[in-house]
N, C-alpha and C. Protein backbone atom coordinates (compact mmCIF):
# COMPACT_ATOMS: atom_id res chain seq x y z
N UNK A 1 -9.85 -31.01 -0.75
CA UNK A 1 -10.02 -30.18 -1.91
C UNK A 1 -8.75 -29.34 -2.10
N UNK A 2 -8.48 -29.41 -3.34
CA UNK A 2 -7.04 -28.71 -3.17
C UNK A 2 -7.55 -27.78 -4.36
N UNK A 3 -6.44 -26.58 -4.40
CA UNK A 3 -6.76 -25.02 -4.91
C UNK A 3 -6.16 -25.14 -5.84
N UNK A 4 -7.04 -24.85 -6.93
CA UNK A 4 -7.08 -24.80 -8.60
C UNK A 4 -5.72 -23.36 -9.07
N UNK A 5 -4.64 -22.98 -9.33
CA UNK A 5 -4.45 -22.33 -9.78
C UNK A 5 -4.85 -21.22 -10.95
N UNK A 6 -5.12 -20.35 -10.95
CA UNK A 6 -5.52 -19.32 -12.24
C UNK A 6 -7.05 -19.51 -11.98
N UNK A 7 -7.98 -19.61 -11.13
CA UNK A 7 -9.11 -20.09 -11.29
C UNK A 7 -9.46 -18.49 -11.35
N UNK A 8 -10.68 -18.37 -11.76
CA UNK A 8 -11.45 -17.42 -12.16
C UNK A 8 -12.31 -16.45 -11.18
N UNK A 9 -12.30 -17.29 -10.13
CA UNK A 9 -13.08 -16.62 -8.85
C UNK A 9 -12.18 -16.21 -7.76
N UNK A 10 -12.52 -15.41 -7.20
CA UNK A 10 -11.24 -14.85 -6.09
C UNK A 10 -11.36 -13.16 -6.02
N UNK A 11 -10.49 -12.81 -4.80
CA UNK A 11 -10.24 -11.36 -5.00
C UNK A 11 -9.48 -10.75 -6.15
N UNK A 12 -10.48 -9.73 -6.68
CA UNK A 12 -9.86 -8.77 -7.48
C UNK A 12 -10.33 -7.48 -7.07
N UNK A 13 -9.23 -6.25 -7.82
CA UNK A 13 -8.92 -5.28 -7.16
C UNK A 13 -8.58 -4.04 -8.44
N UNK A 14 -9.52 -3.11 -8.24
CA UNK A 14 -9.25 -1.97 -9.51
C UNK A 14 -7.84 -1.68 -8.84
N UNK A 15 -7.35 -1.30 -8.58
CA UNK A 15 -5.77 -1.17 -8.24
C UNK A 15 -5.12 -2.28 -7.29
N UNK A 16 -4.49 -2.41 -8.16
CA UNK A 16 -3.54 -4.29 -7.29
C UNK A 16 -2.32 -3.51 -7.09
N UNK A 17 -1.88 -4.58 -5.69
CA UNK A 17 -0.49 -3.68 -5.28
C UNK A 17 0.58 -4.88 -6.20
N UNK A 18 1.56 -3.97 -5.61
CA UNK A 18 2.71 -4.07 -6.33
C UNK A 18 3.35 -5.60 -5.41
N UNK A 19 4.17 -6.36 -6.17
CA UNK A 19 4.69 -7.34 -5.41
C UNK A 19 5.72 -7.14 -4.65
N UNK A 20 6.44 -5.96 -4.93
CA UNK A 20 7.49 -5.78 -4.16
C UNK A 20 7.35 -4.25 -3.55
N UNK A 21 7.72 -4.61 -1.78
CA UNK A 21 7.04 -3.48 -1.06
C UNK A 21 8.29 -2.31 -1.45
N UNK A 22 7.66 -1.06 -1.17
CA UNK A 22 8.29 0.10 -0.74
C UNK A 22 8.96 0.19 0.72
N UNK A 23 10.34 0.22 1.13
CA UNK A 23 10.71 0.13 2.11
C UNK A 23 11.78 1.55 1.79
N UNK A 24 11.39 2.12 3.65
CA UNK A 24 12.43 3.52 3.85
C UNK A 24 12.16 3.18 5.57
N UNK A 25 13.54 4.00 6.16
CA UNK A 25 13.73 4.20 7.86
C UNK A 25 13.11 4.97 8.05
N UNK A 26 12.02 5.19 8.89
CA UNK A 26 11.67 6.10 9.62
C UNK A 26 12.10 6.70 10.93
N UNK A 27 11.64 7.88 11.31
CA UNK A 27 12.36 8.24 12.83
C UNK A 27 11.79 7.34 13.51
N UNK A 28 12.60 7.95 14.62
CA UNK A 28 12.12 6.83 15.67
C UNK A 28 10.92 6.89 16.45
N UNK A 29 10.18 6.00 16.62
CA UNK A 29 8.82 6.22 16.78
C UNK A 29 7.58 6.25 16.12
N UNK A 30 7.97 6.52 14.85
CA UNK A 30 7.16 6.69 13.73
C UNK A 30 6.28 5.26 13.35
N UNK A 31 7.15 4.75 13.40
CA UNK A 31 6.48 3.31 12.94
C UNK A 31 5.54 2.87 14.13
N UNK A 32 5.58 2.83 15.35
CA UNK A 32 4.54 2.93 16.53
C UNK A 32 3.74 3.49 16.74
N UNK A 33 3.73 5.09 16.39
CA UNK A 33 2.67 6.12 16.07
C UNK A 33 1.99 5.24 14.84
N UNK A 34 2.28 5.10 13.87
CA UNK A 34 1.42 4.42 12.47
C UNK A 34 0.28 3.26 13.14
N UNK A 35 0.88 2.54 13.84
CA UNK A 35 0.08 1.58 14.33
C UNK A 35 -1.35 2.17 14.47
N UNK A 36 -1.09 3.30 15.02
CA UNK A 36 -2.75 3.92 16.08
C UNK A 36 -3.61 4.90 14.84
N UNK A 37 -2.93 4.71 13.41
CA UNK A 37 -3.66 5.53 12.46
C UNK A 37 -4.62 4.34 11.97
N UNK A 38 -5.82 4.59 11.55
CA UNK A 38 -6.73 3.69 11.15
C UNK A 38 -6.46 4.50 9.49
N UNK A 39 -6.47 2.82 8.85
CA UNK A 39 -6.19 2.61 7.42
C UNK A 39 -5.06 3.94 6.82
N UNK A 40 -3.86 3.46 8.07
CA UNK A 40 -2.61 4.22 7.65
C UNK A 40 -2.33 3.74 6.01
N UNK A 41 -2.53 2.74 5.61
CA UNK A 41 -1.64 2.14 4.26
C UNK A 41 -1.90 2.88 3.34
N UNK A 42 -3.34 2.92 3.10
CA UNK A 42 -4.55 3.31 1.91
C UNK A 42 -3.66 4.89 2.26
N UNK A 43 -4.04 5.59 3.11
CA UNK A 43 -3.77 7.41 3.06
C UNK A 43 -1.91 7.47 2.89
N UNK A 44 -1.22 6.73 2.94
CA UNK A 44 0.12 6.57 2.60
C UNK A 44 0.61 6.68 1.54
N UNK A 45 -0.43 5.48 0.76
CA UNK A 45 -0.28 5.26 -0.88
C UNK A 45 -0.62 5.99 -1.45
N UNK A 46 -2.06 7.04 -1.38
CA UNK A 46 -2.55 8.20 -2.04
C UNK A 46 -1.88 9.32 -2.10
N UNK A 47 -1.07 9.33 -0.52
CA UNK A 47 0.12 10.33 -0.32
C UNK A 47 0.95 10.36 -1.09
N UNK A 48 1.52 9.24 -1.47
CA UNK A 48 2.62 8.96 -2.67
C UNK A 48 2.13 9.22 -3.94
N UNK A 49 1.05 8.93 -4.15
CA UNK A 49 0.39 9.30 -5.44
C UNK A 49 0.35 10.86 -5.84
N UNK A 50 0.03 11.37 -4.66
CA UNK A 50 -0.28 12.85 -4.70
C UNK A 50 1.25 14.07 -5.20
N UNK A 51 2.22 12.68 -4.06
CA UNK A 51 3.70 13.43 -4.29
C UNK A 51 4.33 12.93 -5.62
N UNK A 52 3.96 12.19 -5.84
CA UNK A 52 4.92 11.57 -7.65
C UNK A 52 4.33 12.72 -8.59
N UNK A 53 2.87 13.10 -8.36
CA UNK A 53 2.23 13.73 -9.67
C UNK A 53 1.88 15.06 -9.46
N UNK A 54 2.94 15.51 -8.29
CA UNK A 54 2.44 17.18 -8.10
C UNK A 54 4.00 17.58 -9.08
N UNK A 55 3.67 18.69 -9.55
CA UNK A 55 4.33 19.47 -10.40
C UNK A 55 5.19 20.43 -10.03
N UNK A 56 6.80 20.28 -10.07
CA UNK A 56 7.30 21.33 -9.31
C UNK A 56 6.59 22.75 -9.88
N UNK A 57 7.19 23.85 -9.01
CA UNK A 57 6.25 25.10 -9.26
C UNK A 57 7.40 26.32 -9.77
């Protein structure tokens, strides 16, 4: 059975990510600490959300 392109059934997602990732260096360590956060990505992205749309003061 081979996979229908554009087919109609499949995952969808009220917010779809982006195709091209966000990449920055972190200190060192940081990226090893992340490992041991449960659903680091999700609280990352909201983080970013939170920082694009806060208002300087």
């Amino acid at each position: 059975m081979t996979f229908q392109k554009k087919h109609k059934l499949g995952f969808t997602s009220e917010n779809p990510l982006d195709t091209s990732p966000i990449c920055f260096k972190g200190r060192i360590g940081q990226k090893d600490a992340l490992k041991g956060v449960p659903e680091w990505q999700n609280k990352l992205r909201d983080y970013i959300d939170e920082l694009i749309n806060k208002k300087p003061s």
